[in-house]
C-alpha atoms as a PDB file:
ATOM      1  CA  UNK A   1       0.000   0.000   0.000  1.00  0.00           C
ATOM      2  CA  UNK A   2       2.712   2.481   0.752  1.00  0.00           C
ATOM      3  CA  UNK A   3       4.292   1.509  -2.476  1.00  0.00           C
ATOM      4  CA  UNK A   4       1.189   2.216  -4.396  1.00  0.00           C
ATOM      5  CA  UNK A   5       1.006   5.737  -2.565  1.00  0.00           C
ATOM      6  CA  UNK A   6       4.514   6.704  -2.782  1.00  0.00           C
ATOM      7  CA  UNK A   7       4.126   6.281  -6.466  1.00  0.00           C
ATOM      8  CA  UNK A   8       0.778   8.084  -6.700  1.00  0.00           C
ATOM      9  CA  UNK A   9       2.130  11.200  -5.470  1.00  0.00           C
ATOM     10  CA  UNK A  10       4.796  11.284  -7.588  1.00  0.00           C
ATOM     11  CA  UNK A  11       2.723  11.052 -10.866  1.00  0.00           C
ATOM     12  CA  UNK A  12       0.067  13.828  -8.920  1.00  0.00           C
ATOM     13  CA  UNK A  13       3.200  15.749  -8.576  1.00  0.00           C
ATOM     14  CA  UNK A  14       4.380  15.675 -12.260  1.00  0.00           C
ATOM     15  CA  UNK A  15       0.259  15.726 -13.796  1.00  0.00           C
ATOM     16  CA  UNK A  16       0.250  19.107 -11.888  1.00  0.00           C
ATOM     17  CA  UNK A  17       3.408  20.422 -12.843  1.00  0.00           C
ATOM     18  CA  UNK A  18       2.838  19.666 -16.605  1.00  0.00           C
ATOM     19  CA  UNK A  19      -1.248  19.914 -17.190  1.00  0.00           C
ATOM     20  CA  UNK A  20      -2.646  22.310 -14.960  1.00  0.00           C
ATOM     21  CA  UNK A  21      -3.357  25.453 -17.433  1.00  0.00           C
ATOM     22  CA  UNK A  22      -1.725  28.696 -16.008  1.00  0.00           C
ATOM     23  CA  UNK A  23      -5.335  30.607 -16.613  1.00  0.00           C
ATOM     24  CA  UNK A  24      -6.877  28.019 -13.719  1.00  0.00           C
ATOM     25  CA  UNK A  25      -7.848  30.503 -11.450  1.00  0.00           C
ATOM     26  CA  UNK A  26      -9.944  32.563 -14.313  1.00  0.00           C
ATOM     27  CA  UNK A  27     -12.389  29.765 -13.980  1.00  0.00           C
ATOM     28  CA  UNK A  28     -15.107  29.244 -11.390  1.00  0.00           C
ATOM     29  CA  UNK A  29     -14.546  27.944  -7.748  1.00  0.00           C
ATOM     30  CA  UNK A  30     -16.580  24.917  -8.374  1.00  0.00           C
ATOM     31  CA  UNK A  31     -15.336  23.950 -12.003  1.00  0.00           C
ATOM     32  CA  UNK A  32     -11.606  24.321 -10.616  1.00  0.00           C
ATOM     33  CA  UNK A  33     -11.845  21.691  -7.888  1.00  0.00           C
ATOM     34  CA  UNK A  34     -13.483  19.487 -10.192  1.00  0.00           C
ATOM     35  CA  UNK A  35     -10.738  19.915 -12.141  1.00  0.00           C
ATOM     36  CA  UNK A  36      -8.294  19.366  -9.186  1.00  0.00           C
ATOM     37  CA  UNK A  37     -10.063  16.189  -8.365  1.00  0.00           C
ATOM     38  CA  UNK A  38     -10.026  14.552 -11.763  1.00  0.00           C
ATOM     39  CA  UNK A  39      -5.836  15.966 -12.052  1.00  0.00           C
ATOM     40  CA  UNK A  40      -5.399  14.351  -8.886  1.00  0.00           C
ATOM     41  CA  UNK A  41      -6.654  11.249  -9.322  1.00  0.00           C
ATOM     42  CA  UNK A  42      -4.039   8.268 -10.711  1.00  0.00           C
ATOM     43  CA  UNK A  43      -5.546   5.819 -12.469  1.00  0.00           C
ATOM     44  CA  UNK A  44      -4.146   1.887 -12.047  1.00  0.00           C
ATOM     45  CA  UNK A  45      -4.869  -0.143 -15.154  1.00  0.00           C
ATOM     46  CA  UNK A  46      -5.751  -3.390 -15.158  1.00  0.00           C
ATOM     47  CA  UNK A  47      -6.235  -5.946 -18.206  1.00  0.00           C
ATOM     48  CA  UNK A  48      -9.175  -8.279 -17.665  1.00  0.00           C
ATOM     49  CA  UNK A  49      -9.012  -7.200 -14.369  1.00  0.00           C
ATOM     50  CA  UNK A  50     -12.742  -6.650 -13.161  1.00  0.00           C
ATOM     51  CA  UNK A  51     -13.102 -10.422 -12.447  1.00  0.00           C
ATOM     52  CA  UNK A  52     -10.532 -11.286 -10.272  1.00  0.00           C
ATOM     53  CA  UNK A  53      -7.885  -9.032  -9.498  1.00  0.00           C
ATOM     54  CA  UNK A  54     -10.040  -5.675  -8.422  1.00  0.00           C
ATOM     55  CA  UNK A  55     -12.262  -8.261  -6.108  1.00  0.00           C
ATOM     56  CA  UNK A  56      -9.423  -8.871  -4.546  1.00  0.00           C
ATOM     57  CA  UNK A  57      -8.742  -5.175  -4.019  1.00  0.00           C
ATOM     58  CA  UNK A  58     -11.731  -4.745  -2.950  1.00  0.00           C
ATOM     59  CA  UNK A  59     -12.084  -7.247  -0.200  1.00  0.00           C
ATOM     60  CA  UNK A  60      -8.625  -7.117   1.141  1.00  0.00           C
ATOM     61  CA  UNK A  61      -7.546  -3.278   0.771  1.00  0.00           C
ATOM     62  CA  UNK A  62     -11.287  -1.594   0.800  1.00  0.00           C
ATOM     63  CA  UNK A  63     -10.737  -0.492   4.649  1.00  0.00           C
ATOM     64  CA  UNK A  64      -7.446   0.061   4.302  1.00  0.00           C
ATOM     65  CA  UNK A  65      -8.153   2.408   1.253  1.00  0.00           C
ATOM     66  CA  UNK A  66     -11.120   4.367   2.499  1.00  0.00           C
ATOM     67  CA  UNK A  67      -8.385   4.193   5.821  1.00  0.00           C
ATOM     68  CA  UNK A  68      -6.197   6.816   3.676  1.00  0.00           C
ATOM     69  CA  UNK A  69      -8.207   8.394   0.936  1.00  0.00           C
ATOM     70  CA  UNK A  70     -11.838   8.406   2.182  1.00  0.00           C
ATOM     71  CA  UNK A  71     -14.553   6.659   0.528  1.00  0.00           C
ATOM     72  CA  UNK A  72     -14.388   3.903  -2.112  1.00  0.00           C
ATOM     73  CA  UNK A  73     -16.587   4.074  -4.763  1.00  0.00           C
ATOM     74  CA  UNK A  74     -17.165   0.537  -6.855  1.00  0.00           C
ATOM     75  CA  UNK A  75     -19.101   0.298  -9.670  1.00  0.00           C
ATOM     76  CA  UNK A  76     -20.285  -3.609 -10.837  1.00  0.00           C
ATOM     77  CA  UNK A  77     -21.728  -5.234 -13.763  1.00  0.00           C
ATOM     78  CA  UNK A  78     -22.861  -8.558 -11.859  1.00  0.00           C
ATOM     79  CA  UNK A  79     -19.660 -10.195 -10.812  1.00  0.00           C
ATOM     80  CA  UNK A  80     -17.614  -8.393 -12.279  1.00  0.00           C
ATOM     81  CA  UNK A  81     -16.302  -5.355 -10.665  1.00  0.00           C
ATOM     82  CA  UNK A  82     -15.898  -1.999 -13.871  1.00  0.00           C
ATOM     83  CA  UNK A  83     -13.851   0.253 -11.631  1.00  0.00           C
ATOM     84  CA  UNK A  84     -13.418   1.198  -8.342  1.00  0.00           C
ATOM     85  CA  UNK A  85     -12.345   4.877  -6.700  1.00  0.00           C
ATOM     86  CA  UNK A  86     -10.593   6.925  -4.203  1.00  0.00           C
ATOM     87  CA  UNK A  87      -9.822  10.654  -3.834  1.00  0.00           C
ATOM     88  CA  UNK A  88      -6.513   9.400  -5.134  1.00  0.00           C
ATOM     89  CA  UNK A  89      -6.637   6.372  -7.361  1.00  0.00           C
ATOM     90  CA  UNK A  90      -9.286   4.812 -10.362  1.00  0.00           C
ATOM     91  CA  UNK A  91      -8.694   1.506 -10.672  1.00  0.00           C
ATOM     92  CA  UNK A  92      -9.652   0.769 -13.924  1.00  0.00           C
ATOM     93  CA  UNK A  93     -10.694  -2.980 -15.982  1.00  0.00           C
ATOM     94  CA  UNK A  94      -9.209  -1.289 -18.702  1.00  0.00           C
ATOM     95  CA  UNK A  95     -10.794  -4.375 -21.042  1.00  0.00           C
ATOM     96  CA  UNK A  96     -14.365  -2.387 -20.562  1.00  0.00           C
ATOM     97  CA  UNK A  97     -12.953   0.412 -23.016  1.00  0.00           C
ATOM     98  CA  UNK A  98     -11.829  -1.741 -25.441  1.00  0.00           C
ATOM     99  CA  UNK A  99     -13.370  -3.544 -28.963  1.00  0.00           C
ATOM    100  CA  UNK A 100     -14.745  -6.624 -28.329  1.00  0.00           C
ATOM    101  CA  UNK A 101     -12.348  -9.477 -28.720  1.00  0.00           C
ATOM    102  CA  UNK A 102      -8.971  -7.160 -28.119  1.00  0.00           C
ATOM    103  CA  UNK A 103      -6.299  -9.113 -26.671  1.00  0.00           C
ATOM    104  CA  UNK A 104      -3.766  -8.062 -24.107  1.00  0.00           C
ATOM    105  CA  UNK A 105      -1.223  -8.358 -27.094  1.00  0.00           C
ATOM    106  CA  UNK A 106      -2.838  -6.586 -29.095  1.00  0.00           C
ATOM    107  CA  UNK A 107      -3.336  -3.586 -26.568  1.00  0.00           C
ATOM    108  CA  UNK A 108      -0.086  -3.463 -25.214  1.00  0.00           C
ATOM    109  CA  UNK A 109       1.060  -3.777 -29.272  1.00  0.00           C
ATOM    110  CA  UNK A 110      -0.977  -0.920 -30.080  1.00  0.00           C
ATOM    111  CA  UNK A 111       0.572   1.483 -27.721  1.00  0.00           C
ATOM    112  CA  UNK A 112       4.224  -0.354 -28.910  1.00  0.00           C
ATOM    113  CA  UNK A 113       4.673  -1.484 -25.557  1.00  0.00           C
ATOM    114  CA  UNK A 114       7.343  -4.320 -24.892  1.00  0.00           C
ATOM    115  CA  UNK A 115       5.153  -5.517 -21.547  1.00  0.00           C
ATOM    116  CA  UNK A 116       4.024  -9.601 -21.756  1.00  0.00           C
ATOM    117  CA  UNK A 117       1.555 -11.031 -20.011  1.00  0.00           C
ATOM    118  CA  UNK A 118       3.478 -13.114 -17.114  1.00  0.00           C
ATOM    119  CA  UNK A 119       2.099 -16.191 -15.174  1.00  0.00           C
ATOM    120  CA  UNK A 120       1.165 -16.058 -11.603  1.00  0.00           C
ATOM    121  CA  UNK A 121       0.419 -19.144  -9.469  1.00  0.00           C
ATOM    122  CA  UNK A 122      -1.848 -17.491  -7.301  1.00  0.00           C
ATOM    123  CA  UNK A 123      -3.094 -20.963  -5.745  1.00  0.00           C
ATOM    124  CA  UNK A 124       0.602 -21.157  -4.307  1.00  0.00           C
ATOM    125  CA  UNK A 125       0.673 -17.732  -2.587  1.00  0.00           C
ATOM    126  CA  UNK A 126      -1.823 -18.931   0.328  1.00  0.00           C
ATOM    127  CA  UNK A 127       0.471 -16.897   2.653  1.00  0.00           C
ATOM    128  CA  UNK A 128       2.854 -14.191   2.664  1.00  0.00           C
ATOM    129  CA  UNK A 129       5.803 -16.827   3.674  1.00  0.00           C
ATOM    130  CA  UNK A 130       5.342 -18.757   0.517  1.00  0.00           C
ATOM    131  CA  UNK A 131       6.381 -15.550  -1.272  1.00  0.00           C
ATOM    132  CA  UNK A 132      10.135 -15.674   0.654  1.00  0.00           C
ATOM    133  CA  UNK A 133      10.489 -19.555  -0.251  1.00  0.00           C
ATOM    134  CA  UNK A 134      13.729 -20.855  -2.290  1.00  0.00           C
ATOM    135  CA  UNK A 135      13.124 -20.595  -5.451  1.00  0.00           C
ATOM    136  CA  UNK A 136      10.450 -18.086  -6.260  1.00  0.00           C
ATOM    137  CA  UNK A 137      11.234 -15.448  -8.154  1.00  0.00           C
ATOM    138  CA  UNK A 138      11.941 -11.946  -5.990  1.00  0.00           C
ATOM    139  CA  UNK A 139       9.651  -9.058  -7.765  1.00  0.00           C
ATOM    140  CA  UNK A 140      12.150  -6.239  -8.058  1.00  0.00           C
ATOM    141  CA  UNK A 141      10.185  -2.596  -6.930  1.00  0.00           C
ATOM    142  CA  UNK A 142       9.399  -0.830 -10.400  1.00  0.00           C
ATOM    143  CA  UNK A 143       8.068  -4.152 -11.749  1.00  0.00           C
ATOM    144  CA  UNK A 144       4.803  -5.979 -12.124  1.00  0.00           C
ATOM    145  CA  UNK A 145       4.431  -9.799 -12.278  1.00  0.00           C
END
């Protein structure tokens, strides 16, 4: 979690610093801190992630969340979750605002990304010790798995 906000304010830091028109303050009160609120917010992509991976979120990081940044807003189409949101992150299923049938290769080709999709064995991680055992592969910070 501190990971996640450590890196949040760094990106808030450099959105504001590079897209915040110098004229802000011409416009109304109310439009500005809507504004401010959408600048603010970091968005966390997911790929296909509304079924699995933002549940998880959701059920193990919800309280601490709404802990740091207020109240969580999820929105859900049946089982699957389409985003959720802080004051300072929008997790996004990013596969909701794509063509039907787009692959993650294809996405991550169309923005000439070198990212693959990696393998996770998420039936072996039953506890946070099984992550130190010989063997498994050490997730370096700056990387995803």
């Amino acid at each position: 979690m501190e990971e996640l906000e450590r890196c949040g304010k760094n990106i808030q830091t450099n959105v504001r610093a590079a897209f915040m028109p110098d004229d802000v303050e011409m416009l109304p009160k109310a439009q500005r801190i809507k504004i401010e609120e959408w600048r603010d917010q970091v968005p966390v992509l997911g790929f296909n992630s509304g079924r699995y991976d933002l549940n998880l979120i959701r059920e193990h990081f919800a309280e601490r969340l709404s802990d740091t940044t207020g109240i969580v807003g999820v929105a859900k189409n049946g089982n699957k979750i389409m985003f959720q949101l802080t004051q300072e992150f929008r997790f996004l299923d990013i596969i909701n605002y794509l063509g039907p049938g787009t692959s993650y290769e294809k996405w991550t080709k169309a923005y000439e990304s070198t990212a693959e999709k990696s393998w996770s064995p998420y039936e072996w991680f039953d506890t946070p010790k099984s992550s130190t055992t010989l063997g498994c592969r050490t997730i370096q910070r700056g990387t995803h798995a």
